[in-house]
N, C-alpha and C. Protein backbone atom coordinates (compact mmCIF):
# COMPACT_ATOMS: atom_id res chain seq x y z
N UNK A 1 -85.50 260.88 -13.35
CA UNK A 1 -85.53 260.82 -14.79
C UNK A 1 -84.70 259.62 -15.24
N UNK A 2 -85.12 258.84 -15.90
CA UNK A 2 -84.34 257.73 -16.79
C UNK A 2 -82.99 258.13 -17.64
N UNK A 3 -82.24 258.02 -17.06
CA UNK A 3 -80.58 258.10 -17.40
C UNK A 3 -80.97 257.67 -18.94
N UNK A 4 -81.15 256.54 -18.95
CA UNK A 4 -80.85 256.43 -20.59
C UNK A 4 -81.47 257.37 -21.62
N UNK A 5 -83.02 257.70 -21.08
CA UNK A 5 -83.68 258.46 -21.99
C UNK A 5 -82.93 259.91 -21.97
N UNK A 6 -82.13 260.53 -21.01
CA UNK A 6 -82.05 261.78 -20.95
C UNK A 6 -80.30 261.58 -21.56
N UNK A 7 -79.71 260.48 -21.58
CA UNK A 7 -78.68 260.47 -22.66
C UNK A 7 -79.26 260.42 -23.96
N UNK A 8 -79.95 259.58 -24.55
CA UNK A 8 -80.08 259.51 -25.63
C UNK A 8 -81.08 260.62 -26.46
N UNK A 9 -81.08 261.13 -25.67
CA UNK A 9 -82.77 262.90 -26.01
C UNK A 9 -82.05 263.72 -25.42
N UNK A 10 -80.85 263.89 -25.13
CA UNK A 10 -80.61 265.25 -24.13
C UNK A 10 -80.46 266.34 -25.14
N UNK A 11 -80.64 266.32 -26.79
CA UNK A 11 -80.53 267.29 -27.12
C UNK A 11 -82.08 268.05 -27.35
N UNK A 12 -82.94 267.36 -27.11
CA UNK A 12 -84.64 267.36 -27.33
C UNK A 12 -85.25 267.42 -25.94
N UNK A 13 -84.68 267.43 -24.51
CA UNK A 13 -85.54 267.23 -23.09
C UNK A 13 -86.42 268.16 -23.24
N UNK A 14 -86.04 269.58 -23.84
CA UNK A 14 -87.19 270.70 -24.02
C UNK A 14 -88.36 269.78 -24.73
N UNK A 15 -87.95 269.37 -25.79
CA UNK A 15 -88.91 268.84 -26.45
C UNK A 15 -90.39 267.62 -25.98
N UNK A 16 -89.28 267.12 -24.91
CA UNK A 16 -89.97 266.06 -24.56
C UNK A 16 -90.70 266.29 -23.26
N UNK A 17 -90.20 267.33 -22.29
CA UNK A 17 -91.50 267.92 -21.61
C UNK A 17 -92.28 268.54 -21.94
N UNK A 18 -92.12 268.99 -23.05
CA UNK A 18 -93.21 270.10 -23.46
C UNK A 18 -94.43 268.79 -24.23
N UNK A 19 -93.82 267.61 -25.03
CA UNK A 19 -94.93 266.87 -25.19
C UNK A 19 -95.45 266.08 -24.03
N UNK A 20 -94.46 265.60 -22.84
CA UNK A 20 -95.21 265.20 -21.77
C UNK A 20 -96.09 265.88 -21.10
N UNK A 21 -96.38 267.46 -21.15
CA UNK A 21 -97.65 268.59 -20.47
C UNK A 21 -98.22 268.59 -21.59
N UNK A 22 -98.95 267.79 -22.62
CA UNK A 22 -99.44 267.68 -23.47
C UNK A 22 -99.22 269.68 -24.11
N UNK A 23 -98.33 270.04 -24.07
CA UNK A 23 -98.11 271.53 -24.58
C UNK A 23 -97.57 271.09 -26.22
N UNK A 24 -97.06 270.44 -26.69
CA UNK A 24 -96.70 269.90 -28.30
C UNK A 24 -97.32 268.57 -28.40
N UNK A 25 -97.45 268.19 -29.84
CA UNK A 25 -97.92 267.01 -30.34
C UNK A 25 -96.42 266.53 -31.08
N UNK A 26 -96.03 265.40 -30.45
CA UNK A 26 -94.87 265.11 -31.08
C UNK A 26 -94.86 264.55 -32.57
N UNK A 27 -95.55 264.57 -32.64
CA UNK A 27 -96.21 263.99 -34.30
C UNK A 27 -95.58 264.77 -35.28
N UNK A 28 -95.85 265.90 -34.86
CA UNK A 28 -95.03 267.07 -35.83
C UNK A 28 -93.67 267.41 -36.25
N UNK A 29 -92.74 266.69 -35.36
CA UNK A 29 -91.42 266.19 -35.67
C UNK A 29 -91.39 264.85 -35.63
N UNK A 30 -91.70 264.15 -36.45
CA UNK A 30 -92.05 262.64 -36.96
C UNK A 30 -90.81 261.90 -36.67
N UNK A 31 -89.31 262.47 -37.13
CA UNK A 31 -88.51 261.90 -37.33
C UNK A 31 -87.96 261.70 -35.32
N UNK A 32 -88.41 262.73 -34.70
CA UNK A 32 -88.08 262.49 -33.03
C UNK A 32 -89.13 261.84 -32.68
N UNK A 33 -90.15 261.63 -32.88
CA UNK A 33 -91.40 260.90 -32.39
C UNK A 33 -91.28 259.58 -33.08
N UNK A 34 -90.56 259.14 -34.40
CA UNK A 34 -89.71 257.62 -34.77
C UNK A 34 -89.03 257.34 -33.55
N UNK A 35 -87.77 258.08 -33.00
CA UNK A 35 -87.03 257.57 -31.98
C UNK A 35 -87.08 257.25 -31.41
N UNK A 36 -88.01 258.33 -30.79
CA UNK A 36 -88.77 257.71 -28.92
C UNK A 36 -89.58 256.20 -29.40
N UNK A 37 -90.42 255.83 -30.57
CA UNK A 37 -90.96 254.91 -31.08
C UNK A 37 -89.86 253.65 -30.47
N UNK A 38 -89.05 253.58 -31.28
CA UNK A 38 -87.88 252.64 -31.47
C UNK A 38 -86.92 252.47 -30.06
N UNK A 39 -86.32 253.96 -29.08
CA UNK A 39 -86.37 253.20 -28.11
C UNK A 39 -87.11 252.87 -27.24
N UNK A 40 -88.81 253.31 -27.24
CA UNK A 40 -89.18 252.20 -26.33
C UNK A 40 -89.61 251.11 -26.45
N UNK A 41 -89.76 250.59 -27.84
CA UNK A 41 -89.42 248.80 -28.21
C UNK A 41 -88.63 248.45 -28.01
N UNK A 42 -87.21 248.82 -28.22
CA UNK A 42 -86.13 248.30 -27.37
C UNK A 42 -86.13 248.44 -25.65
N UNK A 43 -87.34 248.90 -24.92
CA UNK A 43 -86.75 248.72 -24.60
C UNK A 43 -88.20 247.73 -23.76
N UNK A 44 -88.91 247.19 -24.74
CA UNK A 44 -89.57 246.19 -24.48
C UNK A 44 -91.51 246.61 -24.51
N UNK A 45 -91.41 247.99 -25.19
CA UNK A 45 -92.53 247.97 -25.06
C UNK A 45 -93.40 247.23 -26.29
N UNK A 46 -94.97 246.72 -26.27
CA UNK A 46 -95.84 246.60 -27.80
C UNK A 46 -96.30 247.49 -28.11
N UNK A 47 -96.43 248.12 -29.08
CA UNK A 47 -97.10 248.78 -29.95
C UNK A 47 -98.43 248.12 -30.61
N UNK A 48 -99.97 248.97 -30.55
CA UNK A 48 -100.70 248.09 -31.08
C UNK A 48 -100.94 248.54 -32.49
N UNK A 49 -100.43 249.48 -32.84
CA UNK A 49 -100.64 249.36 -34.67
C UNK A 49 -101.58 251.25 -34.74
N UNK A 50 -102.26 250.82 -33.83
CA UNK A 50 -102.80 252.17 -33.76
C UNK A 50 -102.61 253.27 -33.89
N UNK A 51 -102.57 254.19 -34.21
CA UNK A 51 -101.77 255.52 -34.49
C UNK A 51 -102.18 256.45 -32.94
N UNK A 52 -103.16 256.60 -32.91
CA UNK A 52 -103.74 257.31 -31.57
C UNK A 52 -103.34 256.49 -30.45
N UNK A 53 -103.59 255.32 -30.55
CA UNK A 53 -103.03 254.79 -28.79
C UNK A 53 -101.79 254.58 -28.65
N UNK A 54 -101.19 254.30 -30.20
CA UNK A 54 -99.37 254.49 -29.61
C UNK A 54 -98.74 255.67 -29.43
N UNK A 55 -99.29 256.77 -29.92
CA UNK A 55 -99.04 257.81 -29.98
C UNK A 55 -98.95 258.53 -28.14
N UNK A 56 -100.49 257.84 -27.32
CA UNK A 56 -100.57 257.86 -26.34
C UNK A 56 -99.74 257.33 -25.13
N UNK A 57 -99.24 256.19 -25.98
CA UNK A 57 -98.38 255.16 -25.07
C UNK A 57 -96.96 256.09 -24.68
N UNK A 58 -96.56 256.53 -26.11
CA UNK A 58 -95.55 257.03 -26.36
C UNK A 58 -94.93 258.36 -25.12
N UNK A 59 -96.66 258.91 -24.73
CA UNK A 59 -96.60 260.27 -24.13
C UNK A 59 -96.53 259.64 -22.74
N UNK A 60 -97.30 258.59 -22.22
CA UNK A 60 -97.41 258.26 -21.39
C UNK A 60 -95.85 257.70 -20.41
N UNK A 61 -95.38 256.69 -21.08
CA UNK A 61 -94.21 256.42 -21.05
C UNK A 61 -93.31 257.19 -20.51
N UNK A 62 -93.18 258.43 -22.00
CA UNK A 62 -92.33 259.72 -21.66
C UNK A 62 -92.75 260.33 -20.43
N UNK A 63 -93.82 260.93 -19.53
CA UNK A 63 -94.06 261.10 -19.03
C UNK A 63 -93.67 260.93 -17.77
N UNK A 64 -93.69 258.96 -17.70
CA UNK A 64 -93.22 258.24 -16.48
C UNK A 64 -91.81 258.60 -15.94
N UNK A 65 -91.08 258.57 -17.24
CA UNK A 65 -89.74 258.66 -17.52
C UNK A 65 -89.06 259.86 -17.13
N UNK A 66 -89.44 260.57 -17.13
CA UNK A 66 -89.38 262.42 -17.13
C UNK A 66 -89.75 262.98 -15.74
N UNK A 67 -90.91 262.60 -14.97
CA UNK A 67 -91.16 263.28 -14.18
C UNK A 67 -91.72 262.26 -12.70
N UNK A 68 -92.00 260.56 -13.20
CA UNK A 68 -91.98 259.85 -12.04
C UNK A 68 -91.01 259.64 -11.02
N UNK A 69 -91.28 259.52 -9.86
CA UNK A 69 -90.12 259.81 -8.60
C UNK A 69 -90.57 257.89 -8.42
N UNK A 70 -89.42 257.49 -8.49
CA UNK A 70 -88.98 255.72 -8.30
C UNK A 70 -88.56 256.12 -6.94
């Protein structure tokens, strides 16, 4: 798991596996689905404007982050 993401979300990790098993739509807490937005432009990702594919990016990402073995 990405140290930084699980400092900066450790009060939301429920939150954020449950949207990485596509089990929540993070959309619905807008103001945590801003965050994750913002740090992963910092931390270099593009966004294409899209609402559905960033939305996707967003899960995808989280996903990597959460449960990929580096």
């Amino acid at each position: 798991m990405s140290t930084k993401l699980q400092r900066k979300f450790e009060d939301h990790l429920e939150s954020l596996e449950a949207a990485a098993n596509s089990e929540i739509d993070l959309r619905d807490n807008y103001k945590l689905y801003n965050k994750l937005q913002r740090f992963y432009t910092k931390q270099g990702v593009t966004f294409t404007g899209d609402c559905q594919t960033d939305y996707n990016m967003v899960v995808n990402y989280l996903y990597e982050d959460l449960f990929a073995e580096y």
